[in-house]
PDB file of N, CA and C in Angstrom:
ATOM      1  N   UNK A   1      84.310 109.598 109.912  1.00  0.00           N
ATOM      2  CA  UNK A   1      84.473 109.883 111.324  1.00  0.00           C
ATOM      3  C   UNK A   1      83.103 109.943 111.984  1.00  0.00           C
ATOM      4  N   UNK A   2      82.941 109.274 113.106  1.00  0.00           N
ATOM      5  CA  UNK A   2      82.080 109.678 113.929  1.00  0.00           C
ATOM      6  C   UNK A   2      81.741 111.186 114.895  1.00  0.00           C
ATOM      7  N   UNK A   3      80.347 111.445 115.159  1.00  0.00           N
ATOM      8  CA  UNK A   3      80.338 112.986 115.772  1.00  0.00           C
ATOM      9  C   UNK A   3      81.550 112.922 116.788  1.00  0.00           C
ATOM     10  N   UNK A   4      81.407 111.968 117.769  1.00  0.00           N
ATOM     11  CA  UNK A   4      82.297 112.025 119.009  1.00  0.00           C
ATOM     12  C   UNK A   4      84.095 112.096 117.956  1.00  0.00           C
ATOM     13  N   UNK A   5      84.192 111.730 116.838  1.00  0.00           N
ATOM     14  CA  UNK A   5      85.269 111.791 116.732  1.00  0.00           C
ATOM     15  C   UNK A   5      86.011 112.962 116.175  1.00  0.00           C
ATOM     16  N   UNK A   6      85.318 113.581 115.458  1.00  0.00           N
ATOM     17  CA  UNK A   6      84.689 114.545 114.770  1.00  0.00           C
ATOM     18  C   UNK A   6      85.352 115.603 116.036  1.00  0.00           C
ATOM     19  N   UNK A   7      84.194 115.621 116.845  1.00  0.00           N
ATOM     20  CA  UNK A   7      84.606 116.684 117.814  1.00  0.00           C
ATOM     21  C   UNK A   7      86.070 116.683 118.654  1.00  0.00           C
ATOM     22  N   UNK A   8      86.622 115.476 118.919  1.00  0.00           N
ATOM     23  CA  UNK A   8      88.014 115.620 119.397  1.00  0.00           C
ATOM     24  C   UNK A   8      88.882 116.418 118.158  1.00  0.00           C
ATOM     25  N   UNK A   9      88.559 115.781 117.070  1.00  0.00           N
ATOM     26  CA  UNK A   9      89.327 116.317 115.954  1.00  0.00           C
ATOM     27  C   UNK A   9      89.435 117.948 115.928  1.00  0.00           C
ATOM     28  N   UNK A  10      88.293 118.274 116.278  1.00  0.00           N
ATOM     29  CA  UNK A  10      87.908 119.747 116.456  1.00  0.00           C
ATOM     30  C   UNK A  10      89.051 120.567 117.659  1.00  0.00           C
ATOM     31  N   UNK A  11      89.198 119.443 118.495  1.00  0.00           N
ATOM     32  CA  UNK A  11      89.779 119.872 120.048  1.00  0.00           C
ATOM     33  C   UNK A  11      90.973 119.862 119.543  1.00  0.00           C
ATOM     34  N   UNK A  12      91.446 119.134 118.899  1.00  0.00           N
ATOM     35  CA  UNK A  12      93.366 118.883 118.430  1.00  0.00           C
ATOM     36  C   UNK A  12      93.431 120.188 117.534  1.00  0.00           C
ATOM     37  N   UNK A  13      92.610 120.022 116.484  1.00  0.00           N
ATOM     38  CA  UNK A  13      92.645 121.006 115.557  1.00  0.00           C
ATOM     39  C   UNK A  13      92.934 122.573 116.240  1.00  0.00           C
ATOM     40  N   UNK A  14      92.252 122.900 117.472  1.00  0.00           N
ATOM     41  CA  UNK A  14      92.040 124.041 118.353  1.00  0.00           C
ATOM     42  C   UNK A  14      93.068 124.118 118.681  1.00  0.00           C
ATOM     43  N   UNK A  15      93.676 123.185 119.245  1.00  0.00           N
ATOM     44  CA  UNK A  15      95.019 123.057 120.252  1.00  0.00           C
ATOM     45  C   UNK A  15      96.054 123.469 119.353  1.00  0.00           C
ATOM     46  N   UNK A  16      96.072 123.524 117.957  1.00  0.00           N
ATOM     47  CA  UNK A  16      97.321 123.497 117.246  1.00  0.00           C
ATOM     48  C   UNK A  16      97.149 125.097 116.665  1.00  0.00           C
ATOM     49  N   UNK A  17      95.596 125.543 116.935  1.00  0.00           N
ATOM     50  CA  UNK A  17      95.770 126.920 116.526  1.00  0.00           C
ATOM     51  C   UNK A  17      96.200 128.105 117.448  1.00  0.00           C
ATOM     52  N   UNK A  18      97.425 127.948 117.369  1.00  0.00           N
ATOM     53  CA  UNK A  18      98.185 129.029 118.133  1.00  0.00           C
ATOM     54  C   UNK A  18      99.549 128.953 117.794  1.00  0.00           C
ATOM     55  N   UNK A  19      99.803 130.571 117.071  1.00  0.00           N
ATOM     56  CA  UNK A  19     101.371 130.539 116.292  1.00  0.00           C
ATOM     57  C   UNK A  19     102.669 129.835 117.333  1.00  0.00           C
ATOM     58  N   UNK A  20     102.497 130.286 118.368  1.00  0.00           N
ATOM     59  CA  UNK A  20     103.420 129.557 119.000  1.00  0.00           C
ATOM     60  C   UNK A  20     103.624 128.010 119.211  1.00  0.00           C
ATOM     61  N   UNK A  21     102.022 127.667 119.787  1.00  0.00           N
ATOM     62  CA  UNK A  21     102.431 126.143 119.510  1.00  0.00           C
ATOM     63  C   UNK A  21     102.594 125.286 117.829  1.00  0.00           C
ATOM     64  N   UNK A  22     102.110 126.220 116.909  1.00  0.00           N
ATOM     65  CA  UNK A  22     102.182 125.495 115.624  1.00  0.00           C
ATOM     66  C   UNK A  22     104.211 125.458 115.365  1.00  0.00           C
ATOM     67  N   UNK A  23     104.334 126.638 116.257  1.00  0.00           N
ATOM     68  CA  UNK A  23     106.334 127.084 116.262  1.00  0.00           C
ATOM     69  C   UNK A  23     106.929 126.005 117.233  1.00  0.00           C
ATOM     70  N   UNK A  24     106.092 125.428 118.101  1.00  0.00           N
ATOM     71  CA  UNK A  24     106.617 124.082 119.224  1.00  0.00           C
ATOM     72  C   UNK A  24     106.906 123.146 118.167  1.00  0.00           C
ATOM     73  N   UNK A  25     105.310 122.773 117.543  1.00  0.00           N
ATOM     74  CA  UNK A  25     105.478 121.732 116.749  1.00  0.00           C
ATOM     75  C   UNK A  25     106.531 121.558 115.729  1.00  0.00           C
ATOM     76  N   UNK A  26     107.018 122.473 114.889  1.00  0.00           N
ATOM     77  CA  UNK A  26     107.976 122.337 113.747  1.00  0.00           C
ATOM     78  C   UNK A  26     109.605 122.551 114.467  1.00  0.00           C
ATOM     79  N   UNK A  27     109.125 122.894 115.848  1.00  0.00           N
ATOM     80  CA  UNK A  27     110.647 123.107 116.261  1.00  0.00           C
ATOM     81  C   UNK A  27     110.993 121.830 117.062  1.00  0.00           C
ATOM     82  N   UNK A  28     110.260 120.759 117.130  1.00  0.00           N
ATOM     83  CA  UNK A  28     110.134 119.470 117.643  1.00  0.00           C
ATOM     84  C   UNK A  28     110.590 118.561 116.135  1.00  0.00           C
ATOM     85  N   UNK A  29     109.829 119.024 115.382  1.00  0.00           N
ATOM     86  CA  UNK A  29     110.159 118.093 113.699  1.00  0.00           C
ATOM     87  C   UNK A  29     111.672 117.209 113.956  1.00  0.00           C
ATOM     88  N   UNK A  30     112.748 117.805 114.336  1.00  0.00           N
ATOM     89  CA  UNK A  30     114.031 116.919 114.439  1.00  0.00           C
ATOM     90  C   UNK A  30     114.591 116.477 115.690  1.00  0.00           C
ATOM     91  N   UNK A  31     113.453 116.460 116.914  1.00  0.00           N
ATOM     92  CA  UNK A  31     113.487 115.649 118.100  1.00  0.00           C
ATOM     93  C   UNK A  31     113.373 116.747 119.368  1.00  0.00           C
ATOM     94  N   UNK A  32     113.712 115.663 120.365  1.00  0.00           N
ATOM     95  CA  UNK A  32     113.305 116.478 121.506  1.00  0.00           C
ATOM     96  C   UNK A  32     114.325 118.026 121.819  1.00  0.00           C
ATOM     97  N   UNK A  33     113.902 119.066 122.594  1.00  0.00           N
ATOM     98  CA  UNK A  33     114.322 120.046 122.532  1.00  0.00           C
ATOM     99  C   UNK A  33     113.586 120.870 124.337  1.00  0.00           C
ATOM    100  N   UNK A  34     115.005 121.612 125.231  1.00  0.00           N
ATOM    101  CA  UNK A  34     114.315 121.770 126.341  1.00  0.00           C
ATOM    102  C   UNK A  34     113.387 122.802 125.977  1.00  0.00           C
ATOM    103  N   UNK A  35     112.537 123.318 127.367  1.00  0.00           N
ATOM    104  CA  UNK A  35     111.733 124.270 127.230  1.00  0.00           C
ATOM    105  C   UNK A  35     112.494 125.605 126.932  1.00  0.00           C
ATOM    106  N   UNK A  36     113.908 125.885 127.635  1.00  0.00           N
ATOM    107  CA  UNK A  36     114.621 127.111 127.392  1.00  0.00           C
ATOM    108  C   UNK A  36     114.577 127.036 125.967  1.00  0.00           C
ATOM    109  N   UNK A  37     115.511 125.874 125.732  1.00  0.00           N
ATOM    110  CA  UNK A  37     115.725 126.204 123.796  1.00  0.00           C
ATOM    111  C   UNK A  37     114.391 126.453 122.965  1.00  0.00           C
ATOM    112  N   UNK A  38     113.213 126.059 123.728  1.00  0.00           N
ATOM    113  CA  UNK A  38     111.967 126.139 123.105  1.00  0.00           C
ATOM    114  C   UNK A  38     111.870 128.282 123.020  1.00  0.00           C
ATOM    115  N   UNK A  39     111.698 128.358 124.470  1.00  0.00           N
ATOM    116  CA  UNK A  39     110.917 129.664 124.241  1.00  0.00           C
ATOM    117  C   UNK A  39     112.180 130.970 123.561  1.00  0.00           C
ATOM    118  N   UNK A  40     112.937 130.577 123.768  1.00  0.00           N
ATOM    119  CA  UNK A  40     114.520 130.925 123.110  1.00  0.00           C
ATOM    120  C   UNK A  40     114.606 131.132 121.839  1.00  0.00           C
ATOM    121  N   UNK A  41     113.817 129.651 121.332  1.00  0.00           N
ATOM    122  CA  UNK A  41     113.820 130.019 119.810  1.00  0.00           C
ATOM    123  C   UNK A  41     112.919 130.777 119.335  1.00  0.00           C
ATOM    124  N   UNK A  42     111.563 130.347 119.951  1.00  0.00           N
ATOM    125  CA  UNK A  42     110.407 131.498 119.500  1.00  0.00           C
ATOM    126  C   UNK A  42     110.189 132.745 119.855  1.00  0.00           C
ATOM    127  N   UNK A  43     111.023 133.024 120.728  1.00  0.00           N
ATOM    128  CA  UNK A  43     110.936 134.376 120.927  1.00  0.00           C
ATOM    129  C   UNK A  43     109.948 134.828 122.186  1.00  0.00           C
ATOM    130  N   UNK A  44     109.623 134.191 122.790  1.00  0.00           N
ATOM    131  CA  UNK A  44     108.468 134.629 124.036  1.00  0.00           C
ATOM    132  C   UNK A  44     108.712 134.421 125.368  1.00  0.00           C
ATOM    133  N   UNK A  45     108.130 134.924 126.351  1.00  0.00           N
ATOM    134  CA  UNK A  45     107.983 134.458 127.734  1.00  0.00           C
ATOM    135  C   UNK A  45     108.238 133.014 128.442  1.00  0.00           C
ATOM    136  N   UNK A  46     108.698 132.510 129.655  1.00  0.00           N
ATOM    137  CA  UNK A  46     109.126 131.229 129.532  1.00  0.00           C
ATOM    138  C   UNK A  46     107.469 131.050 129.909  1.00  0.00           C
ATOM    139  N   UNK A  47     106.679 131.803 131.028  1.00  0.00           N
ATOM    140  CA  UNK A  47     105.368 131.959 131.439  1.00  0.00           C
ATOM    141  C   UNK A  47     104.437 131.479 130.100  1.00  0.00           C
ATOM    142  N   UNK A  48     104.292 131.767 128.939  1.00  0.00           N
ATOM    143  CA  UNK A  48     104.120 131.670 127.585  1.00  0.00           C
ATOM    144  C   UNK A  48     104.296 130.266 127.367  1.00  0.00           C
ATOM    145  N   UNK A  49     105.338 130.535 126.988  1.00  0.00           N
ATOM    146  CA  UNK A  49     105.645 128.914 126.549  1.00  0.00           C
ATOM    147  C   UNK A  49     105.052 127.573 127.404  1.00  0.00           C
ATOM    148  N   UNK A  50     105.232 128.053 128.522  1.00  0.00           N
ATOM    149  CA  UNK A  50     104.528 127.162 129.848  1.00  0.00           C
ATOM    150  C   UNK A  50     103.463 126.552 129.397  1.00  0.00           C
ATOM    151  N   UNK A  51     102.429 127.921 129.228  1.00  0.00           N
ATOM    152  CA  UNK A  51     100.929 128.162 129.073  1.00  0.00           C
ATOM    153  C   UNK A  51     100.954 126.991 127.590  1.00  0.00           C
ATOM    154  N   UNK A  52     101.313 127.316 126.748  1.00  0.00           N
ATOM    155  CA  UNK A  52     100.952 126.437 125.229  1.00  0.00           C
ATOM    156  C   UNK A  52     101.522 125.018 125.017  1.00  0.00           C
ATOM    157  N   UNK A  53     102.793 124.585 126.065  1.00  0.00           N
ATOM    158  CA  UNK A  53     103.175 122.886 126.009  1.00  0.00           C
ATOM    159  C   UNK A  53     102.357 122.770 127.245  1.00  0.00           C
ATOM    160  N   UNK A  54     102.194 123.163 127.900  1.00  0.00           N
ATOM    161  CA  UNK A  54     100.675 122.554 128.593  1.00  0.00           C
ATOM    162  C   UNK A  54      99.452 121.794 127.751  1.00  0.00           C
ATOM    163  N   UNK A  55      98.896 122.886 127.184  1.00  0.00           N
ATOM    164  CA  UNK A  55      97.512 122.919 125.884  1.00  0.00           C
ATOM    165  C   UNK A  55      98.121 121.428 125.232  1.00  0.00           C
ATOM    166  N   UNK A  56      99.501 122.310 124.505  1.00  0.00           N
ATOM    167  CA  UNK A  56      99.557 120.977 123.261  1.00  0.00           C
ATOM    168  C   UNK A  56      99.693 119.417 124.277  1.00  0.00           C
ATOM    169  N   UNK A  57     100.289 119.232 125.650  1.00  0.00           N
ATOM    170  CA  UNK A  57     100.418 118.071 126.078  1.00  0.00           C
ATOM    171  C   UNK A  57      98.945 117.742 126.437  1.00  0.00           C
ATOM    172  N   UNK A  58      98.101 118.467 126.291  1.00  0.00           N
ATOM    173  CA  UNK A  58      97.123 118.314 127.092  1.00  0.00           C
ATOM    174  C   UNK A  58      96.356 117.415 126.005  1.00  0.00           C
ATOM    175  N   UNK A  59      96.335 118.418 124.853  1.00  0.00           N
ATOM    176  CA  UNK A  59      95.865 117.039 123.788  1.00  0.00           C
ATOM    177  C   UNK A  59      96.765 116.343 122.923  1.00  0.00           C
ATOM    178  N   UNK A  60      97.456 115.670 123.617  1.00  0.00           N
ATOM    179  CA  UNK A  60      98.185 114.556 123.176  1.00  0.00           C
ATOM    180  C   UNK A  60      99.314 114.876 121.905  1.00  0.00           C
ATOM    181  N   UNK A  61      99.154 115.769 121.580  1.00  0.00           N
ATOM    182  CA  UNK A  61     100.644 116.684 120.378  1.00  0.00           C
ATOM    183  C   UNK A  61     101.924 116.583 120.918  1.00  0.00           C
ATOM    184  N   UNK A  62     102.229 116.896 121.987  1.00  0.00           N
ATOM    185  CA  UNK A  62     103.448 116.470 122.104  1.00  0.00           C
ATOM    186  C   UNK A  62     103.609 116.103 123.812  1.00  0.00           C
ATOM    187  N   UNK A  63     104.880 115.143 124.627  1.00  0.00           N
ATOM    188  CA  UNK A  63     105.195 114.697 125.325  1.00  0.00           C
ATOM    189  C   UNK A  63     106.372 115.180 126.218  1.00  0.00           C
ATOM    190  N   UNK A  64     106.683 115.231 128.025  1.00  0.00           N
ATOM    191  CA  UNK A  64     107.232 116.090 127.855  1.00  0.00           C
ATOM    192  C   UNK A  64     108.333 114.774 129.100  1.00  0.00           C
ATOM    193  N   UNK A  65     109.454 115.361 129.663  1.00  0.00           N
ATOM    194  CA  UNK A  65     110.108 114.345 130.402  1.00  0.00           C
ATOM    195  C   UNK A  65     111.305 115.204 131.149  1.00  0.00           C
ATOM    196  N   UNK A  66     111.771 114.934 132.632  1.00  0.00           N
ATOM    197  CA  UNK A  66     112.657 115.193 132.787  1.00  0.00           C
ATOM    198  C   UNK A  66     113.889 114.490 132.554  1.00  0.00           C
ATOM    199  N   UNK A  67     114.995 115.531 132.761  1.00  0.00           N
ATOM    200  CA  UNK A  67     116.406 114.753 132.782  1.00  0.00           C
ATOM    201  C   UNK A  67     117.382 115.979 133.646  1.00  0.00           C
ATOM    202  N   UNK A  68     117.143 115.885 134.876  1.00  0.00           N
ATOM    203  CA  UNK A  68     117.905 116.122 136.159  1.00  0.00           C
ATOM    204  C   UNK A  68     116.911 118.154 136.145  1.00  0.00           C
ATOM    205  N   UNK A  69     117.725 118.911 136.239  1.00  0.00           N
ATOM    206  CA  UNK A  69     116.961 119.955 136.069  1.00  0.00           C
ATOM    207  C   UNK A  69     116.029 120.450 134.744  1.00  0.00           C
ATOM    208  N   UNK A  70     116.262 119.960 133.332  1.00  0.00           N
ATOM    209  CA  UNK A  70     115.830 120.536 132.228  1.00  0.00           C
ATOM    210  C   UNK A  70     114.444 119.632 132.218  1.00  0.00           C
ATOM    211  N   UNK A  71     113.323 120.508 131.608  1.00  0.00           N
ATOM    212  CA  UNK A  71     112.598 119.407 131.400  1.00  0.00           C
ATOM    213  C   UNK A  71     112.382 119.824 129.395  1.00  0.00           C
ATOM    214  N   UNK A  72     112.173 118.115 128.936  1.00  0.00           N
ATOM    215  CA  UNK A  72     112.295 118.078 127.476  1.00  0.00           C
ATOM    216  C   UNK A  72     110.849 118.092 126.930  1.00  0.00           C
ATOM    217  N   UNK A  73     110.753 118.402 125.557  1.00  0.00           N
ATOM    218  CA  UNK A  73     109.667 117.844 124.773  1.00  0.00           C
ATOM    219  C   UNK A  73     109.952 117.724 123.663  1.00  0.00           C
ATOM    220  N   UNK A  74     108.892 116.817 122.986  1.00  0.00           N
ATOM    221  CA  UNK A  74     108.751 115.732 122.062  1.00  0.00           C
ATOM    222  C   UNK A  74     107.298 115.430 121.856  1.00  0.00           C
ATOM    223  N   UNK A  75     107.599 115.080 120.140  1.00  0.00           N
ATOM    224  CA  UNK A  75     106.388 115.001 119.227  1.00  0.00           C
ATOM    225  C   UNK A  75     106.025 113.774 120.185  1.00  0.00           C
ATOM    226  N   UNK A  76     104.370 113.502 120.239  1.00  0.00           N
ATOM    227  CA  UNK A  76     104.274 111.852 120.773  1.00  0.00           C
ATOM    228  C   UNK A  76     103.732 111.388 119.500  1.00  0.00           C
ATOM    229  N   UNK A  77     103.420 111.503 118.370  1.00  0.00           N
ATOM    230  CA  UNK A  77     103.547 111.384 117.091  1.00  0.00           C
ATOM    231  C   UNK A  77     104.019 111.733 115.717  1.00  0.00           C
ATOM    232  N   UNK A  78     104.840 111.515 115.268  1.00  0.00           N
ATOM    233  CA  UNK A  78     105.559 111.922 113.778  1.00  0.00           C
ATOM    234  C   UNK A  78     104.558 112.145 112.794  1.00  0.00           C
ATOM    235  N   UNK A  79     103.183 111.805 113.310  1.00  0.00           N
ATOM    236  CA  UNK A  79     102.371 112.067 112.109  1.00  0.00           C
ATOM    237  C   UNK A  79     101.863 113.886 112.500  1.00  0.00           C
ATOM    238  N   UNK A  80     101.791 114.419 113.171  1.00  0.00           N
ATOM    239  CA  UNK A  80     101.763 115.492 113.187  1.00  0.00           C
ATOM    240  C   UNK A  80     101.878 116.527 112.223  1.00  0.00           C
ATOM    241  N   UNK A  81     103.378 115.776 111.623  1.00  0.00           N
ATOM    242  CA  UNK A  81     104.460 116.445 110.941  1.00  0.00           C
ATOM    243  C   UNK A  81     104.116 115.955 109.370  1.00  0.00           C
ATOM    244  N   UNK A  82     103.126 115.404 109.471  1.00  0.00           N
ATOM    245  CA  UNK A  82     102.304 115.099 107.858  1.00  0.00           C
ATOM    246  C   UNK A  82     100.965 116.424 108.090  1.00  0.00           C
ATOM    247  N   UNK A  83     100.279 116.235 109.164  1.00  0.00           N
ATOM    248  CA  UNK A  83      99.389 117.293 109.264  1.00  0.00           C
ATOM    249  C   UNK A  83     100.266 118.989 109.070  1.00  0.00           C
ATOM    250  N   UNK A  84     100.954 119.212 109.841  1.00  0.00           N
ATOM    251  CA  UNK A  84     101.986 120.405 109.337  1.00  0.00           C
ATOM    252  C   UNK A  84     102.232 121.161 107.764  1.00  0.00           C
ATOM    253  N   UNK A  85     102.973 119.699 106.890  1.00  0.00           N
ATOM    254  CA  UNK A  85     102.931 119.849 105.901  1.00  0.00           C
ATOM    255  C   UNK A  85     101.816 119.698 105.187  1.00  0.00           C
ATOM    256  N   UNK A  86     100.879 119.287 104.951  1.00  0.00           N
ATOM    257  CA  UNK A  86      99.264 119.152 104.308  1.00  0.00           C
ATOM    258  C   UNK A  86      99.041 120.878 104.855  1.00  0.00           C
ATOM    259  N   UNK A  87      99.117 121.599 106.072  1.00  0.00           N
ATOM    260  CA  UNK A  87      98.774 123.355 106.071  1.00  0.00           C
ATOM    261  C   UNK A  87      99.858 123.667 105.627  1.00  0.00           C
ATOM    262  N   UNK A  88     100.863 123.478 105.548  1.00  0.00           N
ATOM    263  CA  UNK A  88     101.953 124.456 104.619  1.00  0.00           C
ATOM    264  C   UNK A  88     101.753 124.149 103.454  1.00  0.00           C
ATOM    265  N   UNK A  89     101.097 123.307 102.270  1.00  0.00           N
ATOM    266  CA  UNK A  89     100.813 123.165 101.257  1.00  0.00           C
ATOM    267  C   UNK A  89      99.350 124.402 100.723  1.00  0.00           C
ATOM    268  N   UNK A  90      98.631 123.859 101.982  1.00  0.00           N
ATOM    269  CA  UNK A  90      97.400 124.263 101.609  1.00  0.00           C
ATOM    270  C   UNK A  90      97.764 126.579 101.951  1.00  0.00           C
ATOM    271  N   UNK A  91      98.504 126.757 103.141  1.00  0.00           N
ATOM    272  CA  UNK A  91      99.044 128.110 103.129  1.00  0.00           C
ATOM    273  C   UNK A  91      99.387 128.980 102.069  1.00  0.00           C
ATOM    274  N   UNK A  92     100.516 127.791 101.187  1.00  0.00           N
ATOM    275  CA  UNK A  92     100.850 128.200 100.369  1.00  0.00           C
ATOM    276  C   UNK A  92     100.085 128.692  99.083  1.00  0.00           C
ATOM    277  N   UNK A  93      99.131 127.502  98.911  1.00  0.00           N
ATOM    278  CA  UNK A  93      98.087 127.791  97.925  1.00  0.00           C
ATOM    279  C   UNK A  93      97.397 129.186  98.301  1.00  0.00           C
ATOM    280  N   UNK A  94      96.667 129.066  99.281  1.00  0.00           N
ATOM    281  CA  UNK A  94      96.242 130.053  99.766  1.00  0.00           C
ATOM    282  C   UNK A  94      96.844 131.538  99.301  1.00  0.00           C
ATOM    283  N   UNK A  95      98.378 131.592  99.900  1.00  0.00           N
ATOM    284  CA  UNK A  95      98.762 132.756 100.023  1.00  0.00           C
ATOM    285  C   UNK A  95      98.614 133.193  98.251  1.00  0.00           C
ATOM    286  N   UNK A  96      99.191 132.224  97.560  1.00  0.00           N
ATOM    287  CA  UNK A  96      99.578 132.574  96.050  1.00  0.00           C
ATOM    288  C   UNK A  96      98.345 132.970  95.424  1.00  0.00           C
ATOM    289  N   UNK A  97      97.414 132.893  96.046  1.00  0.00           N
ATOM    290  CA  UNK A  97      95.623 133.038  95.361  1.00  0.00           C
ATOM    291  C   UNK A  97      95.187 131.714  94.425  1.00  0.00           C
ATOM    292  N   UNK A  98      95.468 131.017  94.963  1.00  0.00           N
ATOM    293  CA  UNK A  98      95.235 129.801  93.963  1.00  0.00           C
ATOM    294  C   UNK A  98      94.458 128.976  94.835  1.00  0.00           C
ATOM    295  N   UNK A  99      93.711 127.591  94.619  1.00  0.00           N
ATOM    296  CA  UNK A  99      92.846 126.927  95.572  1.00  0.00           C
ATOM    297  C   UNK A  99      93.010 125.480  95.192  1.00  0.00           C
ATOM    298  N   UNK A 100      93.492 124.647  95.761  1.00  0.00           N
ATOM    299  CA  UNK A 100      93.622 123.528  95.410  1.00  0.00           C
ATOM    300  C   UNK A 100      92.570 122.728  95.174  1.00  0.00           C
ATOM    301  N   UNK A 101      92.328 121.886  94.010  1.00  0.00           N
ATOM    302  CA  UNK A 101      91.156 121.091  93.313  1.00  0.00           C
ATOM    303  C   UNK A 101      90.562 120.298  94.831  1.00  0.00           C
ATOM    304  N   UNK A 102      89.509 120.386  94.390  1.00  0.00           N
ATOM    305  CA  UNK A 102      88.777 119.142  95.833  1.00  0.00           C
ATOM    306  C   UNK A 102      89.552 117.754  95.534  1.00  0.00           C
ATOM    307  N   UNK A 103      89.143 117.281  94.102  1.00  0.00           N
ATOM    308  CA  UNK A 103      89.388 116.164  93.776  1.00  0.00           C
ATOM    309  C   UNK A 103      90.770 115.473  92.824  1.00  0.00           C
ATOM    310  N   UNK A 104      91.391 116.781  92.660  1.00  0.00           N
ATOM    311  CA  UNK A 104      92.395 116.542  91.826  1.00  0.00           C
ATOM    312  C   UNK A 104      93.418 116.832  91.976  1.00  0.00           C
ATOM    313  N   UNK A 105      93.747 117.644  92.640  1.00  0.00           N
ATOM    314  CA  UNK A 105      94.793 118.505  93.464  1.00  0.00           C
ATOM    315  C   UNK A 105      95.233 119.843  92.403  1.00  0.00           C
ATOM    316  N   UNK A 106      94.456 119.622  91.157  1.00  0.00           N
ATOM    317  CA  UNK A 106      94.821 121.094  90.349  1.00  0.00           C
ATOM    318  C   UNK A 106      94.684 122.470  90.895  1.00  0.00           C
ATOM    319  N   UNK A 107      95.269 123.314  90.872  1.00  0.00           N
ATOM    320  CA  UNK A 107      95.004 124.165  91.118  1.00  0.00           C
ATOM    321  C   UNK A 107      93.850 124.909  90.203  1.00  0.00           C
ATOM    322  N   UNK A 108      93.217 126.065  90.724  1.00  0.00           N
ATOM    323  CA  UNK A 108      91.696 126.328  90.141  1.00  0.00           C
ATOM    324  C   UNK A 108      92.003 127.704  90.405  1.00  0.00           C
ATOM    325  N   UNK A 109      91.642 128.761  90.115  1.00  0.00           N
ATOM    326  CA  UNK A 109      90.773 129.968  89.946  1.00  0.00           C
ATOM    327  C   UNK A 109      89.669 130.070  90.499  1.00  0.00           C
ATOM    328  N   UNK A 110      88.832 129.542  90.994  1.00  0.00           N
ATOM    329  CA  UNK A 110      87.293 129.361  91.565  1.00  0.00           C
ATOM    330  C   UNK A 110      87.497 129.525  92.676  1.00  0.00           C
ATOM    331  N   UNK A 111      86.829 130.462  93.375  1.00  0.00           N
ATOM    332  CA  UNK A 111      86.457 130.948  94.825  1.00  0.00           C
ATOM    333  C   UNK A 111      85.206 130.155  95.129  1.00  0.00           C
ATOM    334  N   UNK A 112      85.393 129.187  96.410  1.00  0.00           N
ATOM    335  CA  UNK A 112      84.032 128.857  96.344  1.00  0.00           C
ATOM    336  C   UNK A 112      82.903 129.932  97.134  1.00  0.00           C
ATOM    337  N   UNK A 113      81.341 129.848  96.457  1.00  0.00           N
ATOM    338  CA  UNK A 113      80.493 130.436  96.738  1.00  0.00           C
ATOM    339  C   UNK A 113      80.535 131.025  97.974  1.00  0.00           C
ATOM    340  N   UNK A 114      79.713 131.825  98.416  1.00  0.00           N
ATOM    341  CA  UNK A 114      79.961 132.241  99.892  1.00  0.00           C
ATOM    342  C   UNK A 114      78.066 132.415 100.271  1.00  0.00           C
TER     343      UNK A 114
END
């Protein structure tokens, strides 16, 4: 990757750190869904919810559309949903105390240095 690319990566990466929108994203995984059913499911403010499919449309994560009063959203990429699972892998490791190999995918015992 290049710096300039590098740093958007940084900006998406940002955009996705927030429990709620990481809860947009997986609640998008099986298609579009309105904003009610959105903040409905997660549990928050519609003001809230507003605030974070803003962010995520803002960097390109997900897409949004009307259809008469509701307005919808949607992944604007399915690959997302590979990035998702690659942190629920790596979570998991995490949580269990284990660290996945750099190069091998073994799991290790080794904390790296600090």
């Amino acid at each position: 990757m290049t710096t300039s690319e590098r740093e958007i990566a940084a900006k998406v990466l940002r955009a996705m750190g927030h429990p709620v929108r990481l809860g947009v994203l997986e609640a998008l995984r099986d298609g579009p869904k309105t904003v009610s059913d959105l903040f409905e499911e997660l549990g928050c403010s519609q003001s809230m919810m507003s605030q974070q499919l803003q962010t995520l449309e803002y960097h390109g994560l997900i897409a949004s559309y009307r259809d008469g009063r509701q307005k919808f959203c949607l992944l604007r990429n399915r690959d997302v949903l590979a990035m998702m699972e690659c942190l629920r892998r790596h979570l998991h490791a995490y949580l269990s105390g284990g660290v996945i190999g750099p190069v091998t995918g073994v799991p290790s015992e080794e904390e790296p240095s600090k």
